[in-house]
Protein backbone atom coordinates (compact mmCIF):
# COMPACT_ATOMS: atom_id res chain seq x y z
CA UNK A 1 2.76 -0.65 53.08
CA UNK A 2 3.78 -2.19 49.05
CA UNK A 3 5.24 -0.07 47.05
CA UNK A 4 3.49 1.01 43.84
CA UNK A 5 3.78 -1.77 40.68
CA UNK A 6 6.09 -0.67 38.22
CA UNK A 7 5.07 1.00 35.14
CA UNK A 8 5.36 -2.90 32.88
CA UNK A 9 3.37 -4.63 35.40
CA UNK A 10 0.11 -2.70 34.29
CA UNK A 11 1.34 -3.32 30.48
CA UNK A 12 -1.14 -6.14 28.73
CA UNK A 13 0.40 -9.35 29.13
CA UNK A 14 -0.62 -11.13 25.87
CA UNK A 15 -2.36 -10.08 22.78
CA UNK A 16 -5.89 -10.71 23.94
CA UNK A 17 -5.38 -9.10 26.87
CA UNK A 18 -4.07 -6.34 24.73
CA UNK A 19 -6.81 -6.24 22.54
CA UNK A 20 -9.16 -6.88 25.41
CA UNK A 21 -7.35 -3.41 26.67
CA UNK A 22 -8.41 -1.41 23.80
CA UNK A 23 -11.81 -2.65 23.65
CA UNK A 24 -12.48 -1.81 27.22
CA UNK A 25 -11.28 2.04 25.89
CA UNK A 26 -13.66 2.19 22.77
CA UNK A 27 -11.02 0.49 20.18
CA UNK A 28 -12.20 -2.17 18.03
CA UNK A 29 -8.68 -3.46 16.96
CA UNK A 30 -7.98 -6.27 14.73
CA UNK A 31 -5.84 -8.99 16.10
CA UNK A 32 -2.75 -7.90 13.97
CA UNK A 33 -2.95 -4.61 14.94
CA UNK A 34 -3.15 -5.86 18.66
CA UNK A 35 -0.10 -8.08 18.24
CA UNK A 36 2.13 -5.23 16.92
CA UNK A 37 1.06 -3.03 19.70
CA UNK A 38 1.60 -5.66 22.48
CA UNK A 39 5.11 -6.26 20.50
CA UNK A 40 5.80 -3.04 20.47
CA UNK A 41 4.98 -2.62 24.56
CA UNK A 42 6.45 -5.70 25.13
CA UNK A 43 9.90 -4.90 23.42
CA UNK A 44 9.79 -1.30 23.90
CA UNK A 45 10.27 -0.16 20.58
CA UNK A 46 8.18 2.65 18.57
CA UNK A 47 5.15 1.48 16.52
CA UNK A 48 5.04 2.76 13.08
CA UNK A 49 1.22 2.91 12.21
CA UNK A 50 0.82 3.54 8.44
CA UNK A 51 -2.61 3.43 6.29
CA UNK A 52 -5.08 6.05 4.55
CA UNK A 53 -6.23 8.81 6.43
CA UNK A 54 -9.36 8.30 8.90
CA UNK A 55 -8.75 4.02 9.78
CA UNK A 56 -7.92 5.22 13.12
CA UNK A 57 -4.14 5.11 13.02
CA UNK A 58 -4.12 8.16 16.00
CA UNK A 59 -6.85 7.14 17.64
CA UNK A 60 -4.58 3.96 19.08
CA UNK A 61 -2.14 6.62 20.86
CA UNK A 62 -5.38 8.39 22.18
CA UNK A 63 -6.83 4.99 23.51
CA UNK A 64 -3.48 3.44 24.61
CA UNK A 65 -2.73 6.60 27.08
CA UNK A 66 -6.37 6.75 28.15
CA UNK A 67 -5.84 2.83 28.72
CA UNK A 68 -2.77 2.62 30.48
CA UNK A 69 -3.56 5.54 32.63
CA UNK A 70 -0.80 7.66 31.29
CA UNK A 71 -0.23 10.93 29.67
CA UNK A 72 -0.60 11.76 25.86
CA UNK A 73 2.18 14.23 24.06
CA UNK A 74 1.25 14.68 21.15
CA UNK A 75 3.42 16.00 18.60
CA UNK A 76 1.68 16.59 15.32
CA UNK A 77 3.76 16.81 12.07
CA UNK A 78 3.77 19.54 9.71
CA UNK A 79 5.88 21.49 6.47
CA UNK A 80 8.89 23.42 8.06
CA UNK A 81 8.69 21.75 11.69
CA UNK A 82 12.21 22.60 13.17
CA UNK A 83 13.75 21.71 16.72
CA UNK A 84 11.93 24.97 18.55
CA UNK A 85 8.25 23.07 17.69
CA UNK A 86 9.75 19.51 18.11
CA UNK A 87 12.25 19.63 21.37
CA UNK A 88 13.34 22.37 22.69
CA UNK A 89 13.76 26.00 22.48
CA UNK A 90 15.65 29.22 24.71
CA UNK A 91 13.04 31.42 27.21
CA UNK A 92 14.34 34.62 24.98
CA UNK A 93 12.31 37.28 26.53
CA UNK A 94 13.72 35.84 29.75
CA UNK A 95 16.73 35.61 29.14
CA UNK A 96 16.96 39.17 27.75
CA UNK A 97 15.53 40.63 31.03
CA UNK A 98 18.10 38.83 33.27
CA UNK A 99 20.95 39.60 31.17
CA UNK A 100 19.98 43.43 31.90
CA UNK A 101 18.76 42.90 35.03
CA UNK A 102 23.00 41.61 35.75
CA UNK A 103 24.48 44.16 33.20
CA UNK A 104 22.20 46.89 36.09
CA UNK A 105 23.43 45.69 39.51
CA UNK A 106 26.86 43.77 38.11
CA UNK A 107 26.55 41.26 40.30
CA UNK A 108 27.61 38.66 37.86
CA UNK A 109 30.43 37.70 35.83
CA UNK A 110 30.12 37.06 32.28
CA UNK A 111 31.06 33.58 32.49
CA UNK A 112 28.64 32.77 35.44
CA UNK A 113 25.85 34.43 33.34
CA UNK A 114 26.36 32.88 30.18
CA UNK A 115 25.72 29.26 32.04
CA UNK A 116 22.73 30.75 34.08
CA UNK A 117 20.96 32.13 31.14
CA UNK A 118 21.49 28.41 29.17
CA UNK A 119 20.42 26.17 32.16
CA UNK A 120 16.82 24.36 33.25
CA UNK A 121 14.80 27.46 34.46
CA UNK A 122 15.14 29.20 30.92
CA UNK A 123 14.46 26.08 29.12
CA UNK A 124 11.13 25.34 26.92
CA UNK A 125 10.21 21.87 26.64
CA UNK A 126 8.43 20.89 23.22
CA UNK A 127 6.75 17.66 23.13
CA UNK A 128 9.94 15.04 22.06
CA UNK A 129 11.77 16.40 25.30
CA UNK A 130 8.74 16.31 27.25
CA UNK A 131 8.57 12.86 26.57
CA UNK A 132 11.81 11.90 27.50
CA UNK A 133 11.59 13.46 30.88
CA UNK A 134 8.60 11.77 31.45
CA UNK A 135 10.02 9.76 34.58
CA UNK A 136 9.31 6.21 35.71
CA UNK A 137 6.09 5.91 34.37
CA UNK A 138 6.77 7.34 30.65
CA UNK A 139 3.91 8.78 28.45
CA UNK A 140 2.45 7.79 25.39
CA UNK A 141 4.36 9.71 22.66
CA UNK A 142 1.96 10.64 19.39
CA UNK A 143 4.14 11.87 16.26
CA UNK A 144 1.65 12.35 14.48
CA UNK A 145 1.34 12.28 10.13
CA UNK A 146 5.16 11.93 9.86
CA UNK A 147 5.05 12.01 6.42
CA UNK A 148 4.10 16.10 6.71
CA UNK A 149 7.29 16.80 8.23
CA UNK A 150 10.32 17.53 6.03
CA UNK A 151 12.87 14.79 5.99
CA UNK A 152 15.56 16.45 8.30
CA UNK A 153 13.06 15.99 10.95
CA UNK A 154 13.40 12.36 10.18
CA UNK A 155 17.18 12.28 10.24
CA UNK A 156 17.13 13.71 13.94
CA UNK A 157 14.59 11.54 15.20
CA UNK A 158 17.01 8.85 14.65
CA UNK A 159 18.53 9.89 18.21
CA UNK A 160 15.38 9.78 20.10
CA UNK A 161 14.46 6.41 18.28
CA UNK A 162 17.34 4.61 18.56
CA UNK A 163 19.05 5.92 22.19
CA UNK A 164 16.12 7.64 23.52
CA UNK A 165 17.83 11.11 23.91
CA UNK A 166 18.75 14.15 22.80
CA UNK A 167 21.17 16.29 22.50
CA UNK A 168 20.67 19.78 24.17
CA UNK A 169 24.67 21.64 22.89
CA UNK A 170 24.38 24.00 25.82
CA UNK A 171 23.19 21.50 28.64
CA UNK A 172 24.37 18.26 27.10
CA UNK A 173 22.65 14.86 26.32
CA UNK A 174 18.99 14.44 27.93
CA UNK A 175 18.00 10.53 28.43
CA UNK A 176 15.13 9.30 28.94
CA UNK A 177 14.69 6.86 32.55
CA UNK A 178 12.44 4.97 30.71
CA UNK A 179 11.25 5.02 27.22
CA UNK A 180 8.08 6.65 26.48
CA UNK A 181 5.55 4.43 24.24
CA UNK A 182 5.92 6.07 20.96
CA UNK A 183 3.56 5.56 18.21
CA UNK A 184 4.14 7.58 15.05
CA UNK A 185 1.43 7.79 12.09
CA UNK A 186 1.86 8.37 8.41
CA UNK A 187 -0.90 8.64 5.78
CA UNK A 188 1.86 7.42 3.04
CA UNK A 189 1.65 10.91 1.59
CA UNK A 190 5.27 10.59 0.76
CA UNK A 191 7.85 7.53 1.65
CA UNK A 192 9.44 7.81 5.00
CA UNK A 193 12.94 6.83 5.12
CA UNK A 194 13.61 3.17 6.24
CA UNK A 195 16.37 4.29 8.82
CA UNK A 196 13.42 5.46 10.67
CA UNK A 197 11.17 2.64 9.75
CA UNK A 198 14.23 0.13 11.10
CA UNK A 199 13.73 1.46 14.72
CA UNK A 200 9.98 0.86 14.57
CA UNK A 201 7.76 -2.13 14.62
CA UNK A 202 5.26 -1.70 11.67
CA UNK A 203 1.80 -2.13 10.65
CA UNK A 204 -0.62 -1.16 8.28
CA UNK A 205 -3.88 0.01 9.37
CA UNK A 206 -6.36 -0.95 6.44
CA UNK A 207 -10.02 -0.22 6.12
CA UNK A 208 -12.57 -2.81 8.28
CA UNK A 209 -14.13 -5.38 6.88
CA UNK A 210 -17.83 -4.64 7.56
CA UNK A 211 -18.37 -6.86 10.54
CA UNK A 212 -15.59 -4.78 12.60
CA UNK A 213 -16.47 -1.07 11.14
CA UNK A 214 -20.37 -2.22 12.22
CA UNK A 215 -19.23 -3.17 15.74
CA UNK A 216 -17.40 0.78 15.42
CA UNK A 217 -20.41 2.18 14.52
CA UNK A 218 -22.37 0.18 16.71
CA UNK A 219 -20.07 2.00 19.66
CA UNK A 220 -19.25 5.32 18.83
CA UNK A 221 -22.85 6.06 16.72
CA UNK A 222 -25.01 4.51 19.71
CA UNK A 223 -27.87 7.21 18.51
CA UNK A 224 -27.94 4.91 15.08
CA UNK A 225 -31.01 2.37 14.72
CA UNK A 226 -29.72 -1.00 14.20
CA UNK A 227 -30.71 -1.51 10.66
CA UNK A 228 -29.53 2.26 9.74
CA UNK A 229 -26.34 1.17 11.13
CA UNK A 230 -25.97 -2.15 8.84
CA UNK A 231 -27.88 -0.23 5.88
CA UNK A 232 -24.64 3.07 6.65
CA UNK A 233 -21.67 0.15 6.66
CA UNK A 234 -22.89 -1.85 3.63
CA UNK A 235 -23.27 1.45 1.81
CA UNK A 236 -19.75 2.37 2.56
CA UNK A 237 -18.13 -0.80 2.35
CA UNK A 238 -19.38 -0.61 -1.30
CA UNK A 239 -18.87 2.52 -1.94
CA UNK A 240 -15.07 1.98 -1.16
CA UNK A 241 -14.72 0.09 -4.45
CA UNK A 242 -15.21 2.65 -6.76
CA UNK A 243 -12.27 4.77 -8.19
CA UNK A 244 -12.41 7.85 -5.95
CA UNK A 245 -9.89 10.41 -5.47
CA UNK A 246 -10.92 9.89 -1.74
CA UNK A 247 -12.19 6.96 -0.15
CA UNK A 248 -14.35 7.55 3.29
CA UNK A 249 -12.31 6.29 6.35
CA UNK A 250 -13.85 5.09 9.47
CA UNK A 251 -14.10 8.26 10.70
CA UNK A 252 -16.43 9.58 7.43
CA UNK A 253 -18.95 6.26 8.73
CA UNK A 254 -19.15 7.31 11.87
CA UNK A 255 -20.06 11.12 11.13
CA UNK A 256 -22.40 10.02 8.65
CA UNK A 257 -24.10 7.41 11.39
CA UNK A 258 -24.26 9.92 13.76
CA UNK A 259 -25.57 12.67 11.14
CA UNK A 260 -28.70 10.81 9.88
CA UNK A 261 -29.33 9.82 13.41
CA UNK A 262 -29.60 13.74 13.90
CA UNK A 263 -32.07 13.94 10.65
CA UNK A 264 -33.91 10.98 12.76
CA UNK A 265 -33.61 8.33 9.99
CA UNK A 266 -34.56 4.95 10.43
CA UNK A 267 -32.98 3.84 7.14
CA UNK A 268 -31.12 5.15 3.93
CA UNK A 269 -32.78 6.58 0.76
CA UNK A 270 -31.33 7.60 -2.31
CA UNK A 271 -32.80 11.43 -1.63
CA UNK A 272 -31.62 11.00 2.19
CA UNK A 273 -27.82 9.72 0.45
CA UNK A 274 -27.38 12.14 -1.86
CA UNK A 275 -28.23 14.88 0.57
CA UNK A 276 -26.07 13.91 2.91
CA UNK A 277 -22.67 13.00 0.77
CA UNK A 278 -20.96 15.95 1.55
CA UNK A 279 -20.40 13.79 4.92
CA UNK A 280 -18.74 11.32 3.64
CA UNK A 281 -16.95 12.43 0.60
CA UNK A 282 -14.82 15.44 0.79
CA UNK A 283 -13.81 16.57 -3.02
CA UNK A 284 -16.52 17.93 -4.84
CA UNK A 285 -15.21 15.63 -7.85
CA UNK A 286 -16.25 12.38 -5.93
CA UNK A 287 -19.61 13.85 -4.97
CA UNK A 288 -20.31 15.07 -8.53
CA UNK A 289 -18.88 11.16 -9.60
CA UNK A 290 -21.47 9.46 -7.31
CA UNK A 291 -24.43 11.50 -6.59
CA UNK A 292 -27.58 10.35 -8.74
CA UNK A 293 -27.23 6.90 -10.57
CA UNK A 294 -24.32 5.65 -8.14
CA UNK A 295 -26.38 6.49 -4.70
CA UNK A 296 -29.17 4.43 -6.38
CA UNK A 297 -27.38 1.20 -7.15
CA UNK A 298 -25.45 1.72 -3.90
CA UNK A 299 -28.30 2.04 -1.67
CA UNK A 300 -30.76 -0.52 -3.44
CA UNK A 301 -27.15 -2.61 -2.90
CA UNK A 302 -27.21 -1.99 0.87
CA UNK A 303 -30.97 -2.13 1.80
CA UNK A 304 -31.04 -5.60 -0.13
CA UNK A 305 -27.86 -6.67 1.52
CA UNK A 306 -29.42 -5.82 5.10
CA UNK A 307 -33.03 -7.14 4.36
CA UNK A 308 -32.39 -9.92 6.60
């Protein structure tokens, strides 16, 4: 009986294929964005996604595990994230009870019990650790919104990123068998530092042009009539040119497909539009800016753009 392939012969072999991967999951990637990601497979190294919030940075990580067949950690960013969250932390409560539990019957030595207490069984993985000890077929690793973190997270990511280990003091160094396929996310909400960025292969995620966010909508708003679809991207795609403090991401055009498709619209109005904003705009300022004579001119702009 063959053995099993190895984990890189079911990676994409070329750019199409690896875009023809993500469509097959529900991704409608730009050829760019499928280049980095098959460079980034290819040469094993992170893939640093950056780009407004809602273009569908994450959703690659989602798709790519779901795609490959392999499991998603996720490790989402936030203010004060520390080692515990990230890596690793101590079983306390454990190893409270079996320090008492030796101190009652003295059948160990303080020596032998200090490296029992600090070994495998009363260790916590988090999801960076998790990662690394994924085996021979590594998971997809999602750090997720980076730029949330605090920058000394960045500084000790440099070990994972650049050796693909860490450094447990009271074990020693964990490494991984293989590397995991890492893509981290930023929304640019603050610069990340480029000793980080130096270990990654980068690309920035922009808005669709409206042939590719239609074919999006077309896939994950199948309840959408055809024309509301066209008559929903032409509105957006317009209505990303004015000075907002927000601009709707893909994800804002696909709630708002899928929300007049719940109202049972067959096309846009400018009573149906402003009704509905508070889909696709989320500061009141930007509602109050557009509602009225803006959803007019923006949806006489789209119905006569879609007439055809």
């Amino acid at each position: 009986m063959a053995s099993a392939a190895p984990a890189r012969s079911r990676l994409p072999g070329s750019i199409d294929e690896t875009a023809a991967l993500l469509a097959a999951a529900g991704y409608v990637a730009e050829r760019s964005l499928a280049t980095a990601l098959f460079l980034a497979l290819r040469m094993e190294r992170p893939l640093f996604l950056e780009g407004e919030a809602g273009v569908g940075k994450t959703e690659v990580a989602k798709v790519l595990a779901r795609a490959l067949e392999r499991r998603l950690v996720r490790l989402q960013c936030y203010e004060g994230l520390d080692i515990a969250a990230a890596v690793y932390e101590w079983n306390y409560p454990r190893q409270m009870l079996e320090i008492r539990l030796s101190e009652s019957t003295g059948l160990a030595t303080r020596p032998a019990l200090g490296r029992d207490i600090y070994s495998e069984r009363f260790l916590i993985e988090r999801p960076l650790l998790a990662a690394l000890r994924g085996g021979a077929t590594p998971p997809v690793l999602l750090i997720d919104e980076i730029d949330r973190a605090d920058e000394p997270f960045e500084a000790y990511l440099l070990e994972v990123l650049s050796d693909w280990q860490v450094t447990i003091p009271e074990i020693g160094t964990v490494s991984a068998e293989r590397p995991p396929v890492v893509v981290i996310t930023s929304n640019r909400t603050r610069e990340i530092h480029d000793a980080v960025k130096r270990r990654c292969l980068y690309h920035w995620v922009n808005y669709p042009d409206a042939e590719r966010e239609l074919a999006i909508v077309r896939l994950k708003a199948p309840g959408a009539a055809e024309a509301l679809s066209r008559q929903v991207v032409a509105f957006v795609q317009k209505l990303r040119t004015m000075d907002l403090f927000k601009l709707p991401g893909v994800a804002e055009t696909i709630d708002w497909a899928n929300a007049l498709a719940a109202l049972d619209a067959r096309a846009i109005d400018p009573e149906l539009v402003d009704d509905t904003l508070g889909v696709l705009l989320k500061y009141q300022d930007d509602v109050a800016r557009v509602r009225g004579a803006d959803v007019r001119r923006l949806t006489a702009h789209a119905l006569a753009g879609t007439a055809s």
